[in-house]
C-alpha atoms as a PDB file:
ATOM      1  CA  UNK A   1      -6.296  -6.009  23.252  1.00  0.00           C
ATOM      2  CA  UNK A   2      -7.381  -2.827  21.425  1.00  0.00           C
ATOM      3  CA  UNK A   3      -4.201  -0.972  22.735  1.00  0.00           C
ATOM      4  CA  UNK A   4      -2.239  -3.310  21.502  1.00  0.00           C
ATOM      5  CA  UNK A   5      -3.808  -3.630  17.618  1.00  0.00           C
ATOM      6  CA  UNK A   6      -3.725   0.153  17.798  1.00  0.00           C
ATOM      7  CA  UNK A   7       0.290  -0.215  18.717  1.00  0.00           C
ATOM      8  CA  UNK A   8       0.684  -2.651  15.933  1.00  0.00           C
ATOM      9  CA  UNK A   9      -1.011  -0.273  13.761  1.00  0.00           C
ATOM     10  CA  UNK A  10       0.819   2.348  14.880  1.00  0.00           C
ATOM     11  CA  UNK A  11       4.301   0.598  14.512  1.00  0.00           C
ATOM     12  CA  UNK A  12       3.314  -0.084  10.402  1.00  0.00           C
ATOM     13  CA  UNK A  13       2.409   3.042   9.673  1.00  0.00           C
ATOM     14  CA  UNK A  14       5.939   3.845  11.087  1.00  0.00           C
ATOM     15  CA  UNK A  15       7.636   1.453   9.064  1.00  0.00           C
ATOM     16  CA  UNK A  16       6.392   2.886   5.533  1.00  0.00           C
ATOM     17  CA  UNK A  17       7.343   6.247   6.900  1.00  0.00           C
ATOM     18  CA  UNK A  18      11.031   5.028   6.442  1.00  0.00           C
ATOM     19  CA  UNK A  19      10.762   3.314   3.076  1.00  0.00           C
ATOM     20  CA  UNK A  20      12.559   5.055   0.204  1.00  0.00           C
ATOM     21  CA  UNK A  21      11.157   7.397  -2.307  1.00  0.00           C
ATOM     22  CA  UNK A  22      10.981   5.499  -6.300  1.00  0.00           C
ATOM     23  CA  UNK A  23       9.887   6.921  -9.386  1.00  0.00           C
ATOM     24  CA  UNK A  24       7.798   9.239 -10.101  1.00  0.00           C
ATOM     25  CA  UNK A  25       4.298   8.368 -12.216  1.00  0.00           C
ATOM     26  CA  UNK A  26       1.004   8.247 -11.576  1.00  0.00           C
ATOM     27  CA  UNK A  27       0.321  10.435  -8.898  1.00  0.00           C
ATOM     28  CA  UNK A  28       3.312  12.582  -8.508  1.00  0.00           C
ATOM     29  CA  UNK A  29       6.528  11.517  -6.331  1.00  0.00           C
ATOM     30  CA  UNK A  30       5.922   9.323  -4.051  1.00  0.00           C
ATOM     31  CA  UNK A  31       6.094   9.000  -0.179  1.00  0.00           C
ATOM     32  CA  UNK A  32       7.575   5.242  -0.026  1.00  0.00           C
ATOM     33  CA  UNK A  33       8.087   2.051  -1.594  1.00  0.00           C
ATOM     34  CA  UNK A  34       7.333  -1.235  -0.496  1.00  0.00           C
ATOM     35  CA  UNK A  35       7.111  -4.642  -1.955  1.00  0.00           C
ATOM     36  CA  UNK A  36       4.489  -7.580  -2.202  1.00  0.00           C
ATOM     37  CA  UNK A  37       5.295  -9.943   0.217  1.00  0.00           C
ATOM     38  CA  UNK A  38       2.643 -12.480  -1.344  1.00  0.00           C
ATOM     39  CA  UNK A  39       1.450 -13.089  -4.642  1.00  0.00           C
ATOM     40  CA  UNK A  40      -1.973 -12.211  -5.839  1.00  0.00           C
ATOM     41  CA  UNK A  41      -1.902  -8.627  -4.029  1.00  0.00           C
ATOM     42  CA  UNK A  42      -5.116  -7.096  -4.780  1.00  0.00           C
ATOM     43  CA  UNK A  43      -5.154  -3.703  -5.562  1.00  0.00           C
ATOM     44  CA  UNK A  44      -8.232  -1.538  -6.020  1.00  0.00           C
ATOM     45  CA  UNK A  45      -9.349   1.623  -7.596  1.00  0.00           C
ATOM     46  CA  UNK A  46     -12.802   2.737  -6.188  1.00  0.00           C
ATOM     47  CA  UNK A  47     -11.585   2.492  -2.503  1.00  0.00           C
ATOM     48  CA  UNK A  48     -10.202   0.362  -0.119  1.00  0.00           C
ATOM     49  CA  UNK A  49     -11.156  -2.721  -0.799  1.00  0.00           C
ATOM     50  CA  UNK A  50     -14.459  -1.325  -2.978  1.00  0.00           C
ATOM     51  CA  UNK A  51     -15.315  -2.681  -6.323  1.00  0.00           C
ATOM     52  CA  UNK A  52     -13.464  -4.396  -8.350  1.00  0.00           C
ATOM     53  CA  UNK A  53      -9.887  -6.211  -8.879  1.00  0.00           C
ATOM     54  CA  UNK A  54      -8.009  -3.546 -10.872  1.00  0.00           C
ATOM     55  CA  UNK A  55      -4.191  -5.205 -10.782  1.00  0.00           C
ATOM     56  CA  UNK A  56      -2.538  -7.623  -9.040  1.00  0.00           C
ATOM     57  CA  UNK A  57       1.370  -7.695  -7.511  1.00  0.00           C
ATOM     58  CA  UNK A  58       2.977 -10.675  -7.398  1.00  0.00           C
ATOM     59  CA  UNK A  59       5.865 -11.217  -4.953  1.00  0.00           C
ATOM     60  CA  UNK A  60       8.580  -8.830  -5.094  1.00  0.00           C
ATOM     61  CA  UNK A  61       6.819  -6.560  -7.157  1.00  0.00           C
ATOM     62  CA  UNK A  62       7.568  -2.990  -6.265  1.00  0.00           C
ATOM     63  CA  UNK A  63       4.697  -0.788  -5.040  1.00  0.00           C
ATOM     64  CA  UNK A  64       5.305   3.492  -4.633  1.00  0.00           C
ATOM     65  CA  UNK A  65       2.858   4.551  -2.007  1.00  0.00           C
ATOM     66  CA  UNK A  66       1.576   8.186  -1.473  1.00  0.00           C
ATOM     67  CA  UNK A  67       0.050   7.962   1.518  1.00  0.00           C
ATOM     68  CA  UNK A  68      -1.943   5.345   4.032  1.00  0.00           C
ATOM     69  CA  UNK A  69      -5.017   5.303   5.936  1.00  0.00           C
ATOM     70  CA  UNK A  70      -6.965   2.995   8.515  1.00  0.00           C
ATOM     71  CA  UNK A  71     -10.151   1.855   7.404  1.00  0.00           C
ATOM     72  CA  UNK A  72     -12.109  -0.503   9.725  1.00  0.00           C
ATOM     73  CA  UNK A  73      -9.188  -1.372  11.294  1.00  0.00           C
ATOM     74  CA  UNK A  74      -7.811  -2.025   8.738  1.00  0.00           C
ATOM     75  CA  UNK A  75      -4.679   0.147   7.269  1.00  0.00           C
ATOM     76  CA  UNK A  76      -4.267   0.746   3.323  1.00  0.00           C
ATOM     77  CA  UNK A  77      -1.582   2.195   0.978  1.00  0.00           C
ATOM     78  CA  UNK A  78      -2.705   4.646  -2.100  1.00  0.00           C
ATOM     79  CA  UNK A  79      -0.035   4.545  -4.752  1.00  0.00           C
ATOM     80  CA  UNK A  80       0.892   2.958  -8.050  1.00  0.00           C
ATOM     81  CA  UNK A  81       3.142   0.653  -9.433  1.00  0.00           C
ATOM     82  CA  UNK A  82       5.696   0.562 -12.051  1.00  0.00           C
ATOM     83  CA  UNK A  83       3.332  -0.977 -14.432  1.00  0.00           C
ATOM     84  CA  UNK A  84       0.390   0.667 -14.170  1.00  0.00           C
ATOM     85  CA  UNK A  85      -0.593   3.949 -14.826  1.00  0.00           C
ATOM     86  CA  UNK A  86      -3.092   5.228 -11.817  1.00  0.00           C
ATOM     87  CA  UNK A  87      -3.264   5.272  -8.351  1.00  0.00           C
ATOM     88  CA  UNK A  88      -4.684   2.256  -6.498  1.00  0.00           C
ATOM     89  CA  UNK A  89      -5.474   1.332  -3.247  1.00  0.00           C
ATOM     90  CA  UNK A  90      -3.671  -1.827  -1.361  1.00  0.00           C
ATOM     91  CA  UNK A  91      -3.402  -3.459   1.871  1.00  0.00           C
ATOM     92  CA  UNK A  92      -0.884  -2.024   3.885  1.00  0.00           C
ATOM     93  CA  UNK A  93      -0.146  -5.336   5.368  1.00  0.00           C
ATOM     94  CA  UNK A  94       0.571  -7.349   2.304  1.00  0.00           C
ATOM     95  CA  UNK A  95       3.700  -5.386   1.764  1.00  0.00           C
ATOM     96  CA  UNK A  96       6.890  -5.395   3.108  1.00  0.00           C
ATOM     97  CA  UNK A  97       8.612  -1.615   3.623  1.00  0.00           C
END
């Protein structure tokens, strides 16, 4: 079962390595560019998943990641949007590449 999370894993991270490169803003060019797949995508600035709520993407809403880690498991997207002037942290799975 843990093979095949880590596969899955594996497999997303892939996927955002093919998304396309947007704008440029609050952290320099960025890597990719997904969109929320969901309304009410948190996003966070003190961490993955730390602290609180600082935006929210609604569905279709264009998100320009710089890079993306796994954290518990978990993977997460740092980036911006084209709304919002810093970087913020987002989960990886609640966008579509």
């Amino acid at each position: 079962m843990k093979l095949r999370h880590y596969a899955v894993g594996l497999a997303s991270a892939a996927a955002l390595a093919l998304g396309t490169a947007g704008p440029a803003a609050a952290g320099g060019t960025p890597a990719f560019t997904c969109w929320a797949n969901q309304s009410n995508v948190y996003l966070y600035g003190d961490g993955p998943g730390v602290g609180p709520v600082d935006w929210i993407l609604h569905t279709g809403d264009a998100f320009y990641g710089h890079s993306t880690t796994l954290v518990n498991g978990v993977f997460w997207s740092y980036g911006h949007t084209k709304n919002n002037n810093s970087d913020l942290w987002v989960r990886t799975g609640q966008l579509r590449c």
